[in-house]
Protein backbone atom coordinates (compact mmCIF):
# COMPACT_ATOMS: atom_id res chain seq x y z
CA UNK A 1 48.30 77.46 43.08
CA UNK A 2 46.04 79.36 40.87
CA UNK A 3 44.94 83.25 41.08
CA UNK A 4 41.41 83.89 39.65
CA UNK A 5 39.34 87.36 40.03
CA UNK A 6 42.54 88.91 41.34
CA UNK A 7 42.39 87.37 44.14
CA UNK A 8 45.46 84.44 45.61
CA UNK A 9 44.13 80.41 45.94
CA UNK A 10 46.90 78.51 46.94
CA UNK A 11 45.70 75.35 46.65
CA UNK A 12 58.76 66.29 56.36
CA UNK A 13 61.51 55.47 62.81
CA UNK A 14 58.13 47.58 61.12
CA UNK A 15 62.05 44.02 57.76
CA UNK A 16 64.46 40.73 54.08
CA UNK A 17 64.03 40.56 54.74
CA UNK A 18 63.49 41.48 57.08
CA UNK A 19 63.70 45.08 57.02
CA UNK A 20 64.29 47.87 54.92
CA UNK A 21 63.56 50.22 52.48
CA UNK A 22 61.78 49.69 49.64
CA UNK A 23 60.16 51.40 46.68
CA UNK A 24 56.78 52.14 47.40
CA UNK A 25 56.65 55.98 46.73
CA UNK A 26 57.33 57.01 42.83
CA UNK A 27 58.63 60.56 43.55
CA UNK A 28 59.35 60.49 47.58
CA UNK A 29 61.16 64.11 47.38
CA UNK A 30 58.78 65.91 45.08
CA UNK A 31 60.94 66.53 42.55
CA UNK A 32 59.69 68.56 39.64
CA UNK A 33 59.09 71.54 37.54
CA UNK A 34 59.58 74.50 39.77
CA UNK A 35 56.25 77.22 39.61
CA UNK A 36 52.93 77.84 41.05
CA UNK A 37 50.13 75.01 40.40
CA UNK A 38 52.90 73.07 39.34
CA UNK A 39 52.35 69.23 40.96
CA UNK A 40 55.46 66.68 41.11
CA UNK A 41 55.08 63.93 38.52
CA UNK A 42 53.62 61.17 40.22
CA UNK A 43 51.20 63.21 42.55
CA UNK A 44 48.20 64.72 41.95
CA UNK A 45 45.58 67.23 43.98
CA UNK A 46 42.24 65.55 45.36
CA UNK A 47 40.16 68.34 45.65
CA UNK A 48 39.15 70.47 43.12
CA UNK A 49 40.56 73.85 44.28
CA UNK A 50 43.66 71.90 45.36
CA UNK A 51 46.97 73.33 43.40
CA UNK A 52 50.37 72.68 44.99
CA UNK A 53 53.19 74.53 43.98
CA UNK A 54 56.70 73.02 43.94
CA UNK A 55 58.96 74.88 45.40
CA UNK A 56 61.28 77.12 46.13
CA UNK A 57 60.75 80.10 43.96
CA UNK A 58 56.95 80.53 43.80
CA UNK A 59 54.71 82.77 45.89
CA UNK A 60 58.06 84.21 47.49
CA UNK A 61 59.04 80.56 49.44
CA UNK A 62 62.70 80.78 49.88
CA UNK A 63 64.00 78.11 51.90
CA UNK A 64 65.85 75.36 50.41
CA UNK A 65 65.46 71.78 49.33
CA UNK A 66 66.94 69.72 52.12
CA UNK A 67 66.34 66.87 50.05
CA UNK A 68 66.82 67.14 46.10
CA UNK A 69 66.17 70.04 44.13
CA UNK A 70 62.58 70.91 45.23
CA UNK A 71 59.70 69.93 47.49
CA UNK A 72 56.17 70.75 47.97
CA UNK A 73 53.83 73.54 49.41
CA UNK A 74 50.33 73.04 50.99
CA UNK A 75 48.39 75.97 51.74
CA UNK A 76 44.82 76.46 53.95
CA UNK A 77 42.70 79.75 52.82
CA UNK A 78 41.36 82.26 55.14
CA UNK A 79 37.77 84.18 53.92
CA UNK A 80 39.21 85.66 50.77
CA UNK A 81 38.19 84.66 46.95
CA UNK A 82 36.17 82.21 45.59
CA UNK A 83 38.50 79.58 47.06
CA UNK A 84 37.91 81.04 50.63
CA UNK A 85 37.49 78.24 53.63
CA UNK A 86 39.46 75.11 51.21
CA UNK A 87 42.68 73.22 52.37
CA UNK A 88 45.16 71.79 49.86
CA UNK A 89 46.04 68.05 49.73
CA UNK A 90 47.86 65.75 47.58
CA UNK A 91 48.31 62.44 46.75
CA UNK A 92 50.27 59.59 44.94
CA UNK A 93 49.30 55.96 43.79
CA UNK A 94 51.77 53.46 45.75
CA UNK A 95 54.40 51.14 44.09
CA UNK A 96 53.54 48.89 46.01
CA UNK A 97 50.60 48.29 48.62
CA UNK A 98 50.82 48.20 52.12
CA UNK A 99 49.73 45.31 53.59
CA UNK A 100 47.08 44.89 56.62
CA UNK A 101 48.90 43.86 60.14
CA UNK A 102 52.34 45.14 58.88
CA UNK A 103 54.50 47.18 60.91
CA UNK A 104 55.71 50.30 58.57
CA UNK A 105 57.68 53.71 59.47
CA UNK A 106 57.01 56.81 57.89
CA UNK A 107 59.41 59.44 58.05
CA UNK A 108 59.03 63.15 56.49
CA UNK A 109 60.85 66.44 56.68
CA UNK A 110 58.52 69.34 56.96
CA UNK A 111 59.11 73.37 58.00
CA UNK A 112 57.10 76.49 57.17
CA UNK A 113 57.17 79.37 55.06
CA UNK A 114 57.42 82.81 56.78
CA UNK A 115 57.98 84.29 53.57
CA UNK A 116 54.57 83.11 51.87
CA UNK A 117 52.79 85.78 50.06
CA UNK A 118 50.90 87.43 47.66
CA UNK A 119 49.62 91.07 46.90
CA UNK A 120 46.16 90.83 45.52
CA UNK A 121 42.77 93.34 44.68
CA UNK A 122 42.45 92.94 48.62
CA UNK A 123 45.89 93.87 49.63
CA UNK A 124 48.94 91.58 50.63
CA UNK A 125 48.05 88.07 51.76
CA UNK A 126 50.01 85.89 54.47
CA UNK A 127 50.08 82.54 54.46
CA UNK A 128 52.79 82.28 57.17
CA UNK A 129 50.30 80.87 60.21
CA UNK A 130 51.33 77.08 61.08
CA UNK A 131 49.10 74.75 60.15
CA UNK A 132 48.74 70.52 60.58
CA UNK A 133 49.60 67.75 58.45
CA UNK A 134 47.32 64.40 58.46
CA UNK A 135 48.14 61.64 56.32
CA UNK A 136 45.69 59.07 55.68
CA UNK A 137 45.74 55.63 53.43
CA UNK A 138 43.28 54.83 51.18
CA UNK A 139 42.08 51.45 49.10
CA UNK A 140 40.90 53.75 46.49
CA UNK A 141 42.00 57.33 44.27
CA UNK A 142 41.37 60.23 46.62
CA UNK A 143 39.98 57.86 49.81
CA UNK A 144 40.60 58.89 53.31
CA UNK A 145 40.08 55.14 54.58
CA UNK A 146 42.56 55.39 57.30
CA UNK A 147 44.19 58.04 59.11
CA UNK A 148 47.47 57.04 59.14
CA UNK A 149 49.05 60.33 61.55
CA UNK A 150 48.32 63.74 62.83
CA UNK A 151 51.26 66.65 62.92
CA UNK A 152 50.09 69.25 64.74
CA UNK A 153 51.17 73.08 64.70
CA UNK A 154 54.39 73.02 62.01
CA UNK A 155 55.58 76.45 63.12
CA UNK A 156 59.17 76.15 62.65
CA UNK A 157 60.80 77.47 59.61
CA UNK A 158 63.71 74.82 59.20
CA UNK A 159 63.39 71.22 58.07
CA UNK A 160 62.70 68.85 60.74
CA UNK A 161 62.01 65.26 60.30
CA UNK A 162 58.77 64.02 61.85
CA UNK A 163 58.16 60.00 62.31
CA UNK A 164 55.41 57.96 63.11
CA UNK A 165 54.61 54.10 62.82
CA UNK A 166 51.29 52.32 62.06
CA UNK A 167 49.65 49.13 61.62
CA UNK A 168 47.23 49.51 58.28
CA UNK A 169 43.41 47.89 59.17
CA UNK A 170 43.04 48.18 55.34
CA UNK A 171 45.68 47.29 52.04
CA UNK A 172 46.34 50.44 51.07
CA UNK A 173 47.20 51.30 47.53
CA UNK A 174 47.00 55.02 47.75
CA UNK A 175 48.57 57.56 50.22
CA UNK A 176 47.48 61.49 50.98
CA UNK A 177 48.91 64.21 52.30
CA UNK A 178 46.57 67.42 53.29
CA UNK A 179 47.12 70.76 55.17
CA UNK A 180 44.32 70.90 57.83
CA UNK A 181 43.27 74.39 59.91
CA UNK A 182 44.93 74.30 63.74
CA UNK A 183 41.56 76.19 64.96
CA UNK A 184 38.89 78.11 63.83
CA UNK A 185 38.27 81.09 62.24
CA UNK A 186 39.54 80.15 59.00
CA UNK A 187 43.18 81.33 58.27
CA UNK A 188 45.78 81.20 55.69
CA UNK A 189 48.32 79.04 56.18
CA UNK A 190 51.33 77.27 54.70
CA UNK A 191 52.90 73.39 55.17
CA UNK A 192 56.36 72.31 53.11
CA UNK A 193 56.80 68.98 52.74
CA UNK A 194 60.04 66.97 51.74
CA UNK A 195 61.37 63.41 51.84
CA UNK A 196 59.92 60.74 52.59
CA UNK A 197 61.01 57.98 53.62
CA UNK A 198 58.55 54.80 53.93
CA UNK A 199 59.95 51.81 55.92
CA UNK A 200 58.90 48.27 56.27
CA UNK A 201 59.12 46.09 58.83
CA UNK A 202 58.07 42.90 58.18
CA UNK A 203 55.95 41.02 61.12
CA UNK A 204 55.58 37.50 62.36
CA UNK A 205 58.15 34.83 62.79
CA UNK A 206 60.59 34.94 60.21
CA UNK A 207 63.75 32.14 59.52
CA UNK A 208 66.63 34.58 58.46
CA UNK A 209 69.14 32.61 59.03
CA UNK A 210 69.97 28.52 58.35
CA UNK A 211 73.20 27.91 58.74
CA UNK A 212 76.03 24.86 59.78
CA UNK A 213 79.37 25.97 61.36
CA UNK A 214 81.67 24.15 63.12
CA UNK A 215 81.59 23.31 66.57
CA UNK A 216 83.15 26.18 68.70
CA UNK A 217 82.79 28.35 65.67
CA UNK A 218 81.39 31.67 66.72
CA UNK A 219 79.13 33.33 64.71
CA UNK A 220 78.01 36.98 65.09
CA UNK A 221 73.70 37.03 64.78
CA UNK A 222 72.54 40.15 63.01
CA UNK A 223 68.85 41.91 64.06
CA UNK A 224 67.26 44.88 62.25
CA UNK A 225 67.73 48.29 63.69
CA UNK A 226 65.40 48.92 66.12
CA UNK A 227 64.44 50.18 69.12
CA UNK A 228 64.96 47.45 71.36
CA UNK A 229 66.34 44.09 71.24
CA UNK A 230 64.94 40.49 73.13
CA UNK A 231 67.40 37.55 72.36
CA UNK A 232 66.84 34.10 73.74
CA UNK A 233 67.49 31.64 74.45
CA UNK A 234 70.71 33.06 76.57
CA UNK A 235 72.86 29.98 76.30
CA UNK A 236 76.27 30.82 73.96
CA UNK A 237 75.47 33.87 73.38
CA UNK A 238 77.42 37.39 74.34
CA UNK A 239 74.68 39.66 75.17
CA UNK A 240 70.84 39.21 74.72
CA UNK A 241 70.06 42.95 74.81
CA UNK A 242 72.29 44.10 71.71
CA UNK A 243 71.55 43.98 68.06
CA UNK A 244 74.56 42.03 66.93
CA UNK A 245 75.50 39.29 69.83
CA UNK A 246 78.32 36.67 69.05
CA UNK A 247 76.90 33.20 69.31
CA UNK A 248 79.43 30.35 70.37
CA UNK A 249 76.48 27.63 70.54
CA UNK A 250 76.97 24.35 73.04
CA UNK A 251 74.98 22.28 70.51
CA UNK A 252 72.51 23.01 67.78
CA UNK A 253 70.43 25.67 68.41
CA UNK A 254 67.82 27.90 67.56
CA UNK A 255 68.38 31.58 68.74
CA UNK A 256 65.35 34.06 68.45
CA UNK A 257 64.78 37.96 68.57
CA UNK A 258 62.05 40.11 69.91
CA UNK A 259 62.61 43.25 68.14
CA UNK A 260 60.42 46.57 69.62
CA UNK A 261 60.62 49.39 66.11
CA UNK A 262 59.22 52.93 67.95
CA UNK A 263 57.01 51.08 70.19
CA UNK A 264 54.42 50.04 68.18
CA UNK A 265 56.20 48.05 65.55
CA UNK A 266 57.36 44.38 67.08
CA UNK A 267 58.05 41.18 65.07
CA UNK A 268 60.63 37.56 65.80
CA UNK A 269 62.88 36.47 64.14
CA UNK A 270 64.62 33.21 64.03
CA UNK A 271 68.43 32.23 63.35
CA UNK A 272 68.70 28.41 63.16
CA UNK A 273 71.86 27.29 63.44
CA UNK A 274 73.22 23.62 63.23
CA UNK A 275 76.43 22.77 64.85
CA UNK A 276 79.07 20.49 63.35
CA UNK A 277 80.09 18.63 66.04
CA UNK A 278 84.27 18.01 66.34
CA UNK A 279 84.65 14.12 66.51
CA UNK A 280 87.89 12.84 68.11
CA UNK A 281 89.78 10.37 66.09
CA UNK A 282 91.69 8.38 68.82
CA UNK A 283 90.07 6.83 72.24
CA UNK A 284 92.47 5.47 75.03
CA UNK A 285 90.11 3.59 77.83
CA UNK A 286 93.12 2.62 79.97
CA UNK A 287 91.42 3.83 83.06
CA UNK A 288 93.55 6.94 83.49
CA UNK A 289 90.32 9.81 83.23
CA UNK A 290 91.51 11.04 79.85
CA UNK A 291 89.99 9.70 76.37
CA UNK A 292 88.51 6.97 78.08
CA UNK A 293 85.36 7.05 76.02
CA UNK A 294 84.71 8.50 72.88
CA UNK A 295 83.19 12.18 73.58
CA UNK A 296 81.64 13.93 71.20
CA UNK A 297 81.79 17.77 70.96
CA UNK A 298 78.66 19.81 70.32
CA UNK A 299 76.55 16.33 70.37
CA UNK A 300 72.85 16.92 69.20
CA UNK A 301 70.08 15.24 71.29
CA UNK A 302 68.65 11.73 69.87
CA UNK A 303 71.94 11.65 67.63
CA UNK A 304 72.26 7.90 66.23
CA UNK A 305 75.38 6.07 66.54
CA UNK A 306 76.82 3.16 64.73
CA UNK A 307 80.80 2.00 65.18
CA UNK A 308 81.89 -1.24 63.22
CA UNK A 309 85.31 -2.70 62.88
CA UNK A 310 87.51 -3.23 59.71
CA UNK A 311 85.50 -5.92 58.40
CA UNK A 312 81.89 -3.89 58.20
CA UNK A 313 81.21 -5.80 62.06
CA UNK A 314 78.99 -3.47 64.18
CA UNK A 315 80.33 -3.44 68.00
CA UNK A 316 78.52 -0.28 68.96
CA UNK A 317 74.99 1.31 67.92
CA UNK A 318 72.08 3.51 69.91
CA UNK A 319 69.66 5.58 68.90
CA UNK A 320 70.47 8.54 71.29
CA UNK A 321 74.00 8.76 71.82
CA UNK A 322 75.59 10.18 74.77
CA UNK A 323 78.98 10.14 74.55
CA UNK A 324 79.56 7.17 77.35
CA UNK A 325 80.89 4.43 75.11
CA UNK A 326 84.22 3.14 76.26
CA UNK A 327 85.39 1.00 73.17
CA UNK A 328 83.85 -2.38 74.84
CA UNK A 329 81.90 -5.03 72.94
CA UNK A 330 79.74 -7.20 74.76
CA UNK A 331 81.21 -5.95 78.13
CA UNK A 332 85.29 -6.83 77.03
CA UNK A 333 87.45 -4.08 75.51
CA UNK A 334 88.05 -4.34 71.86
CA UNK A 335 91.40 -4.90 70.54
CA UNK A 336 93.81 -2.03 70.13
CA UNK A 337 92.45 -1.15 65.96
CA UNK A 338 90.84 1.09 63.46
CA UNK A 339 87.17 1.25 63.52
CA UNK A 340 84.50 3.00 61.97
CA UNK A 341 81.81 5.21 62.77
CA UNK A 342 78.71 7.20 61.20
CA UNK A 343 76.54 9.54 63.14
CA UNK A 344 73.50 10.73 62.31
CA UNK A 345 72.04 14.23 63.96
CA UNK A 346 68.73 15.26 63.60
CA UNK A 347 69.58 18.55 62.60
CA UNK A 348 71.69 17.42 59.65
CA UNK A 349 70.62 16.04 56.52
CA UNK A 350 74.08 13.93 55.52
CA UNK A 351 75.80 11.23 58.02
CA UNK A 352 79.05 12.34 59.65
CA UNK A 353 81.38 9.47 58.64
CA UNK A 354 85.03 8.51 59.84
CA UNK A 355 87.78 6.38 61.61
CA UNK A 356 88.17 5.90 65.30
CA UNK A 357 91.52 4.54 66.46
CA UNK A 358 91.32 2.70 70.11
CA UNK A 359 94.38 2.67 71.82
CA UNK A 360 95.94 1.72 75.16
């Protein structure tokens, strides 16, 4: 804020990832130096005749921090003082950028002051008419490239938390914050901002999970919060609407999840998960419907097959296994033995090797 000629210029739901929060803002809850025309370290004014205070404390702004120790004050003028018909903005120079065609939340606590005055050579001023918030994105220091979101009318004098998502057209490497007039005439008006809270949630098809378990193993899949929740396929798995389903998979599989973030913000994501398969160690074809043939558990597609006996002889290979052999060799039954077997699925990189015991 700053007073000159006696007169008062004042110048708050896309993912690691996935998703999460990460460090893009510097100084997200304006903390600072309490006093008028003071700005938050890592912010600064765009325009000229625009001089945030940090608040409370200055200008007779009472209400607390509800995040931190202070937060900010934007301010529109009326037809007063040299200042007369200006808005106050502010900005800050991102951590990191935000990148075109990703999903991102912003979240931001903002009230108003009722409080917000100052007695000057033309009386006492009021700056307690609501006023709106736009925040745009810029490539460059003090650019309004995109607008970003419009809060209309802050008339409420408590914190409440305001959220919006967006897809940026542009990178965007700097962010801004102004106070904007709700109509015309020109009037003074006051906007307190607090907290933000800047989300990202990555897009596109993402593998965030590769994992082998063991056949009848369940395994409990884990989405981003969100909105909404798509899985599929359905097979093994307890619900396809939820954002942490148990998975009990038949065979190796590939689960995916359409995840909906406020509507606008949607992205996949894959869990790949490869199945151990449990591999009997005793066959009995004697005719009587149980462990006639050798039956595999969780048995991939196009898994390859190869039996010998004790002396390295091979009485059983295919290509695509599928769990029918009976322990015959060349159409007789092989004696009662050990044997040998190595299986190879195509969804795992090592053999599965053991011993096979036929019986009668």
């Amino acid at each position: 804020m700053s007073l000159r000629m006696g007169f008062l210029f004042i110048a708050g739901t896309c993912a690691t990832v996935m998703s999460g929060f990460s460090q893009f803002i510097s100084n997200p809850s304006f903390e600072g130096s309490i006093g008028m025309s003071h700005v938050p370290p890592g912010w600064e004014g765009c325009h000229p005749l625009s001089t945030p205070d940090t608040q409370p404390g200055a200008w007779q702004c009472v209400l607390s921090p509800i995040n931190g120790q202070s937060y900010l004050s934007l301010v529109t003028r009326g037809p007063l003082g040299s200042n007369a018909y200006t808005t106050e903005d502010i900005q800050t120079n991102l951590l990191q950028t935000l990148l075109t065609n990703q999903c991102y939340s912003f979240k931001i606590d903002l009230a108003m002051s009722e409080t917000f005055n100052h007695d000057s050579w033309d009386g006492m001023i009021y700056y307690n008419n609501p006023v709106s918030l736009t925040v745009w994105g810029g490539s460059n220091s003090c650019d309004t490239t995109v607008l970003l979101a419009h809060i209309d009318s802050i008339d409420h004098t408590y914190w409440r938390t305001y959220e919006f998502t967006f897809f940026p057209d542009y990178n965007i490497h700097f962010l801004m914050l102004r106070a904007n007039y709700t109509h015309l005439p020109e009037y003074f008006g006051n906007v307190l901002l607090d907290n933000i809270r800047l989300i990202n949630y990555l897009s596109g098809e993402l593998v965030v999970m590769d994992t082998i378990v063991n056949y009848g193993t369940p395994v409990v899949l884990a989405a981003p919060a969100a909105d909404s929740y798509e899985w599929t396929p359905a097979t093994g798995i307890s619900c396809t609407d939820c954002q942490f389903p148990i998975a009990t998979p038949p065979y190796p599989i590939t689960y995916s999840v359409f995840v909906t973030q406020a509507v606008v913000c949607t992205h996949t994501e894959k869990f790949i998960i490869k199945l151990l398969p449990f591999i009997p160690n005793v066959i009995t074809p004697n005719g009587d419907s149980y462990n006639d043939s050798f039956v595999i558990d969780g048995l991939e597609e196009n898994s390859k097959l190869i039996i010998t006996d004790r002396w390295g002889k091979t009485v059983f290979e295919t290509d695509a296994y599928d769990n029918s052999w009976d322990g015959t060799f060349e159409g007789n039954l092989l004696l009662p033995d050990t044997y040998w077997y190595v299986l190879r699925s195509p969804s795992l990189e090592n053999p599965l090797k053991g011993f096979l015991v036929v019986m009668y």
